[in-house]
Protein backbone atom coordinates (compact mmCIF):
# COMPACT_ATOMS: atom_id res chain seq x y z
CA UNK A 1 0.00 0.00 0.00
CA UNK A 2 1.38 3.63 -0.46
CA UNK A 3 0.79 6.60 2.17
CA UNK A 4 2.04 9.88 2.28
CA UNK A 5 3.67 11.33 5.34
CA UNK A 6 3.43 14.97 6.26
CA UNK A 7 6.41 16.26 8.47
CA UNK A 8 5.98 19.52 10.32
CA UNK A 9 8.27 21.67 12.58
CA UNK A 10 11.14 20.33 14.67
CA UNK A 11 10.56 16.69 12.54
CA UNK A 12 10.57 18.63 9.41
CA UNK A 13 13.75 19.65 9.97
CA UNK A 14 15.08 16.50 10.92
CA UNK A 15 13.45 14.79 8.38
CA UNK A 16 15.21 17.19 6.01
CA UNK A 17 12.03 17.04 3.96
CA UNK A 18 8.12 18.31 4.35
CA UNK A 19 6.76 15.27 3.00
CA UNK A 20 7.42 11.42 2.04
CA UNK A 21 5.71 8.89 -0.43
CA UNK A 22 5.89 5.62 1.75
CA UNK A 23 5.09 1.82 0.50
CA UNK A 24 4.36 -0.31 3.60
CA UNK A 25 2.77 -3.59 3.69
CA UNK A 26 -0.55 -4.00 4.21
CA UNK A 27 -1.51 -4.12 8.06
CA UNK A 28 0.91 -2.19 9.08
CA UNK A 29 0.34 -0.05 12.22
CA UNK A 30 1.48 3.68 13.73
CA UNK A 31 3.76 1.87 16.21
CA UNK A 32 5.51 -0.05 13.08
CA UNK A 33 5.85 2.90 10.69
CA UNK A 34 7.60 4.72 13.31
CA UNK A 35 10.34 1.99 13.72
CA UNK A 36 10.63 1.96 10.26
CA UNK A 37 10.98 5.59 9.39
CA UNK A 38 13.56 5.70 12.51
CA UNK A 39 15.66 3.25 10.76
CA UNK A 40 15.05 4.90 7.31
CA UNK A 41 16.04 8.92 8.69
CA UNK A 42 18.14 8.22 11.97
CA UNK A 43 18.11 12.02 12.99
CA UNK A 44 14.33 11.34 13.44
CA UNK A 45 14.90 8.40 16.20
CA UNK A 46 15.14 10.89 18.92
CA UNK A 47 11.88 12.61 18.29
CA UNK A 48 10.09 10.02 17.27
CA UNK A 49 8.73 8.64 20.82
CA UNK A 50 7.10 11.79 21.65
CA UNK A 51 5.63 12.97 17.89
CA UNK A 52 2.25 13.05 17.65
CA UNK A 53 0.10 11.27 14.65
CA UNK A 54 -2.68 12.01 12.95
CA UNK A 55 -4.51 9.61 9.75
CA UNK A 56 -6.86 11.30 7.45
CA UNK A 57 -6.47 14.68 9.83
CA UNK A 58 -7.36 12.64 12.40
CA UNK A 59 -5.18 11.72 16.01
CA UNK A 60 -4.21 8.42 15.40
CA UNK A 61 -2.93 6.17 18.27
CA UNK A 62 0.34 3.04 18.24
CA UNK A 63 -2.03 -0.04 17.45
CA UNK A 64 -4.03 2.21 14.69
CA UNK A 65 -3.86 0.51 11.57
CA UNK A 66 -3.00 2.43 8.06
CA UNK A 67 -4.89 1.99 4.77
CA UNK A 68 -3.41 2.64 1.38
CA UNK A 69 -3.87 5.93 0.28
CA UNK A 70 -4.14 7.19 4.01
CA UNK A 71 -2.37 10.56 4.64
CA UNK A 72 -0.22 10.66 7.76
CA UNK A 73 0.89 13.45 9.65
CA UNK A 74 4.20 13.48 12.10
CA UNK A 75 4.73 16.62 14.33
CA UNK A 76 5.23 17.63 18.35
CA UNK A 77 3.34 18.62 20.58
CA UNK A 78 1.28 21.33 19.70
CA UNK A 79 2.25 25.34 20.67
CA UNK A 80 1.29 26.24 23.97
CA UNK A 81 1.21 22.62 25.34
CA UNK A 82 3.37 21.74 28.74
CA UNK A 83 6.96 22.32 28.16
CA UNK A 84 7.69 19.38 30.43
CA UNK A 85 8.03 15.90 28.15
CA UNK A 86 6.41 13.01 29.01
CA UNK A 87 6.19 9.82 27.35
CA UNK A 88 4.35 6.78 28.00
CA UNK A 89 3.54 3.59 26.13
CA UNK A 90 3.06 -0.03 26.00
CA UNK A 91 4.82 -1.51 22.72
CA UNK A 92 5.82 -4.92 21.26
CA UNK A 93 9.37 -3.36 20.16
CA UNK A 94 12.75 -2.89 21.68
CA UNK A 95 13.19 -0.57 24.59
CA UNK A 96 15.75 2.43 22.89
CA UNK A 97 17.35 4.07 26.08
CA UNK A 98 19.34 6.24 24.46
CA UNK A 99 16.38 7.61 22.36
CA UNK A 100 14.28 7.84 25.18
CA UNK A 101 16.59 9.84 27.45
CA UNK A 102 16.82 12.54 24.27
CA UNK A 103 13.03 12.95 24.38
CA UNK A 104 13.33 13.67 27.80
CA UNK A 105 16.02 15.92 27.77
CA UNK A 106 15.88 19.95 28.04
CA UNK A 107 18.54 22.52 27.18
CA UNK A 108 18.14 22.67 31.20
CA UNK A 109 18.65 18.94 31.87
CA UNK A 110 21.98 17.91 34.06
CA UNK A 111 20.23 14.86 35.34
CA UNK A 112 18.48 11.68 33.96
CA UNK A 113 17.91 8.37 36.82
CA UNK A 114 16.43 5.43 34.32
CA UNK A 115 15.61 2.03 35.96
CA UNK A 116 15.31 -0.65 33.09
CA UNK A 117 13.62 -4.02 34.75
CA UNK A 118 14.28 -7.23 32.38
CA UNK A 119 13.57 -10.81 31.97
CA UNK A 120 15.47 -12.94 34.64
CA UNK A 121 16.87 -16.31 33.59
CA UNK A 122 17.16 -17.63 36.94
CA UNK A 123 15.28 -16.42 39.70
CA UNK A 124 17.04 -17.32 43.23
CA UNK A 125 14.69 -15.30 45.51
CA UNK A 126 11.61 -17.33 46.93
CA UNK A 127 11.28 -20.57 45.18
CA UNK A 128 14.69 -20.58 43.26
CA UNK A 129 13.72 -21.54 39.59
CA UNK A 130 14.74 -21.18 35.98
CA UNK A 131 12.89 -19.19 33.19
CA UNK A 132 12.69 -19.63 29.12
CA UNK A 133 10.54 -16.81 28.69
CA UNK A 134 7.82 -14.32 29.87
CA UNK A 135 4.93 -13.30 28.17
CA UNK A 136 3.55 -10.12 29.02
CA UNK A 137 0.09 -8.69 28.19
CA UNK A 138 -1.83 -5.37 28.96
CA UNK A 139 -5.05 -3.98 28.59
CA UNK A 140 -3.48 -0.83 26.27
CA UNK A 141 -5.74 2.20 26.43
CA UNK A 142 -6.32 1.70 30.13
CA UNK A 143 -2.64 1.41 30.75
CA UNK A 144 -1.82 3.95 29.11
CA UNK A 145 -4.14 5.73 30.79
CA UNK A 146 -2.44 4.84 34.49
CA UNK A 147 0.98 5.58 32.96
CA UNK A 148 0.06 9.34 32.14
CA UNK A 149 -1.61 9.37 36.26
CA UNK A 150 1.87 8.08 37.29
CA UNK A 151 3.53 10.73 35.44
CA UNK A 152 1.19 13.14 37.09
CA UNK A 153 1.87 12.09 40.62
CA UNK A 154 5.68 12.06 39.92
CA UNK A 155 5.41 15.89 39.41
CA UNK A 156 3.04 16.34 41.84
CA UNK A 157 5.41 14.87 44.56
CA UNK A 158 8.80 16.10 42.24
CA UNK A 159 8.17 19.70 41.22
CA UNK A 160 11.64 19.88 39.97
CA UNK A 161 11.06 16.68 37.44
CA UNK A 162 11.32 18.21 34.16
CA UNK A 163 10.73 14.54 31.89
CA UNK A 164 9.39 11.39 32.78
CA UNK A 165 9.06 8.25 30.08
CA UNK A 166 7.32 5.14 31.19
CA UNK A 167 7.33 2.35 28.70
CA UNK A 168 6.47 -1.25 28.94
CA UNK A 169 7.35 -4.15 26.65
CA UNK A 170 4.13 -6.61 25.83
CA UNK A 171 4.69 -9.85 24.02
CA UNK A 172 7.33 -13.00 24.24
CA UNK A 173 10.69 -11.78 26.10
CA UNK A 174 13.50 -13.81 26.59
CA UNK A 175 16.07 -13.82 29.72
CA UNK A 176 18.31 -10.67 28.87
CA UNK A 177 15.38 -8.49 27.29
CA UNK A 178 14.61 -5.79 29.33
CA UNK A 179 10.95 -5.43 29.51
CA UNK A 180 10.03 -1.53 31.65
CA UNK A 181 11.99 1.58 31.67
CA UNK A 182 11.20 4.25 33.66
CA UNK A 183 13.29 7.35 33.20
CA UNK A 184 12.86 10.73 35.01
CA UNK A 185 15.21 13.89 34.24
CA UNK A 186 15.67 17.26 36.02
CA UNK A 187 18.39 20.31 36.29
CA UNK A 188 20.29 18.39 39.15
CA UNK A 189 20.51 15.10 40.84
CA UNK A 190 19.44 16.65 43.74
CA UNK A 191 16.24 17.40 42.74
CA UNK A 192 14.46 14.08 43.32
CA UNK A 193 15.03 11.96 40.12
CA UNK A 194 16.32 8.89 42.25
CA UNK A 195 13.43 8.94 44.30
CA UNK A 196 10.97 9.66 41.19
CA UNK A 197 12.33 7.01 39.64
CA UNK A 198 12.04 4.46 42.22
CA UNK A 199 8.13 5.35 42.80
CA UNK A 200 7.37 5.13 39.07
CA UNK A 201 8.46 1.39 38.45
CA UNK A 202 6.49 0.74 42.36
CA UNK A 203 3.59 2.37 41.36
CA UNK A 204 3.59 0.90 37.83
CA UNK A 205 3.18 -2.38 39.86
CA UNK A 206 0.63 -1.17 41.56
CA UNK A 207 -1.81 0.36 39.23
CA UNK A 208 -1.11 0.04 35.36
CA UNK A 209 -2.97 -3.46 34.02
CA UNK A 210 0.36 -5.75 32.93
CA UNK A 211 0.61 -9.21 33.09
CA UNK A 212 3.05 -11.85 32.66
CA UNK A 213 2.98 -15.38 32.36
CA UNK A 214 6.07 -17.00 33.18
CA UNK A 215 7.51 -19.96 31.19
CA UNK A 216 9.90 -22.47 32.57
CA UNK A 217 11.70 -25.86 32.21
CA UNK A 218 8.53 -27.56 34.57
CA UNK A 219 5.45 -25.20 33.02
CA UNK A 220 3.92 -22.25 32.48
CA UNK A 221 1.49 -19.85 34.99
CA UNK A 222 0.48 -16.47 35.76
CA UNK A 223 2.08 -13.97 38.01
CA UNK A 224 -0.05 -12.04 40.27
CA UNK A 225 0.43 -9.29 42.57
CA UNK A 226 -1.20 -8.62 45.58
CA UNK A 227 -1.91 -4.85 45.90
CA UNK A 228 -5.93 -4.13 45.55
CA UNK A 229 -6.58 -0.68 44.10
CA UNK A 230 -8.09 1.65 46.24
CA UNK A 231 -10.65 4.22 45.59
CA UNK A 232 -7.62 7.33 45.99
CA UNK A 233 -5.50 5.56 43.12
CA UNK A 234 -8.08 7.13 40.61
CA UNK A 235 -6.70 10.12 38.43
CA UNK A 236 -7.78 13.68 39.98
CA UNK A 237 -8.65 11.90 42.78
C-alpha cells in the first residue's frame, strides 16, 4: 500500500524534507511505521517517541492501523502545550534508552535516573527456579491511561522533574530483554530523580494493568500481585 507522510516543525527539519511517499505492507500499524521511518532517517529516532500522529487529519494512536492511500501526519506537541516531556507507552518493540533519554532531555537537563527491569533467567529469591521466557500482556488504552496518572503524581510529589518516560514491553521476552523503563530527568541530581524514579516502576506495579505469564523448564502460569486498588488511586482523585 502507499501513504504519504506529512512532516511539520522540529521533525521537518530532521526529516530534512516536508513530505514522504511511503510503501508499507498492508496491516501495518502507527507503532511499526515509526520503527521503520527511525531506521530509514536516523536524525528522526530521537523525536520520534514523543511525535504526535494524525490519519486522514485525524489523532491516530500506536495499534491504529493504516490503509493505502491514508495521509499521515508526524509533528510535536502542539504550541502552547506543557513544556515538560512526558512519554508513556506499551509496545511490542525494543526498549531504545538512548532515544528515550533525548526525548526527555531539556537545554536545562543535568540529570536523567532510568531504571530498566528485564527478563530474569534464573530467579534465586523465593522458590529458586529457571525461566525460558515471559509473556507479558496489557489492557493498552487503560494502561496507558495509568501511565500518564503516574507521570502526574511524579510531578506532583517532584516539582523539579522536568521529563518522565514510562514504557512497557508486551509480548514474548527472553532472559536478557529488558521489559520496563522508567526514566525521570531534572536540572540536578538533587532534585528528586532517584526517588521519582524508584516510585514510578512501584507504582507501575501497583496500578497500570500488565501481566506476565512466566515460562519455565517444569510449566507455564500467571504472576499475580497482591496490591488491591483503592478508591484514591483514581486520576484527579
Amino acid at each position: 500500500m502507499h501513504i504519504t507522510i506529512l512532516f511539520f516543525a522540529t521533525l521537518k527539519e530532521k526529516a530534512g524534507r516536508p513530505r514522504l511517499p511511503l510503501e508499507l505492507d498492508d496491516g501495518q500499524t502507527v507503532a511499526e511505521l515509526k520503527t521503520r521511518l527511525a531506521a530509514e532517517i536516523p536524525a528522526l529516532a530521537p523525536h520520534l517517541p514523543t511525535a504526535l500522529v494524525s490519519i486522514n487529519q485525524e489523532f491516530a494512536f500506536a495499534t491504529d492501523t493504516l490503509k493505502d492511500g491514508d495521509e499521515v501526519a508526524l509533528f510535536p506537541p502542539v504550541s502552547g502545550g506543557s513544556t515538560q516531556p512526558t512519554v508513556f507507552k506499551i509496545t511490542n518493540d525494543p526498549i531504545d534508552l538512548d532515544a528515550l533519554v533525548a526525548s526527555i532531555t531539556l537545554p536545562s537537563t543535568g540529570a536523567a535516573c532510568v531504571f530498566t527491569g528485564m527478563v530474569r533467567g534464573v530467579t534465586k529469591r523465593g522458590e529458586a527456579h529457571e525461566t525460558v521466557r515471559l509473556e507479558y500482556e496489557a489492557y493498552v488504552p487503560m494502561a496507558e491511561a495509568k501511565m500518564k496518572q503516574v507521570a502526574d503524581e511524579i510531578r506532583a510529589r517532584w516539582p523539579m522533574v522536568e521529563g518522565v518516560a514510562i514504557v512497557q514491553r508486551i509480548g514474548p521476552l527472553a532472559p536478557g530483554t529488558p521489559t520496563v523503563l522508567i526514566a525521570c530527568s531534572a536540572a540536578h541530581r538533587d532534585t528528586g530523580v532517584f526517588e521519582a524514579a524508584r516510585y514510578g516502576i512501584d507504582r507501575l506495579k501497583e496500578i497500570v494493568p500488565v501481566w506476565k505469564k512466566e515460562i519455565g523448564p517444569n510449566g507455564e502460569e500467571w504472576v499475580e500481585g497482591e496490591y488491591v486498588p483503592k478508591p484514591d488511586d483514581k486520576a484527579n482523585s
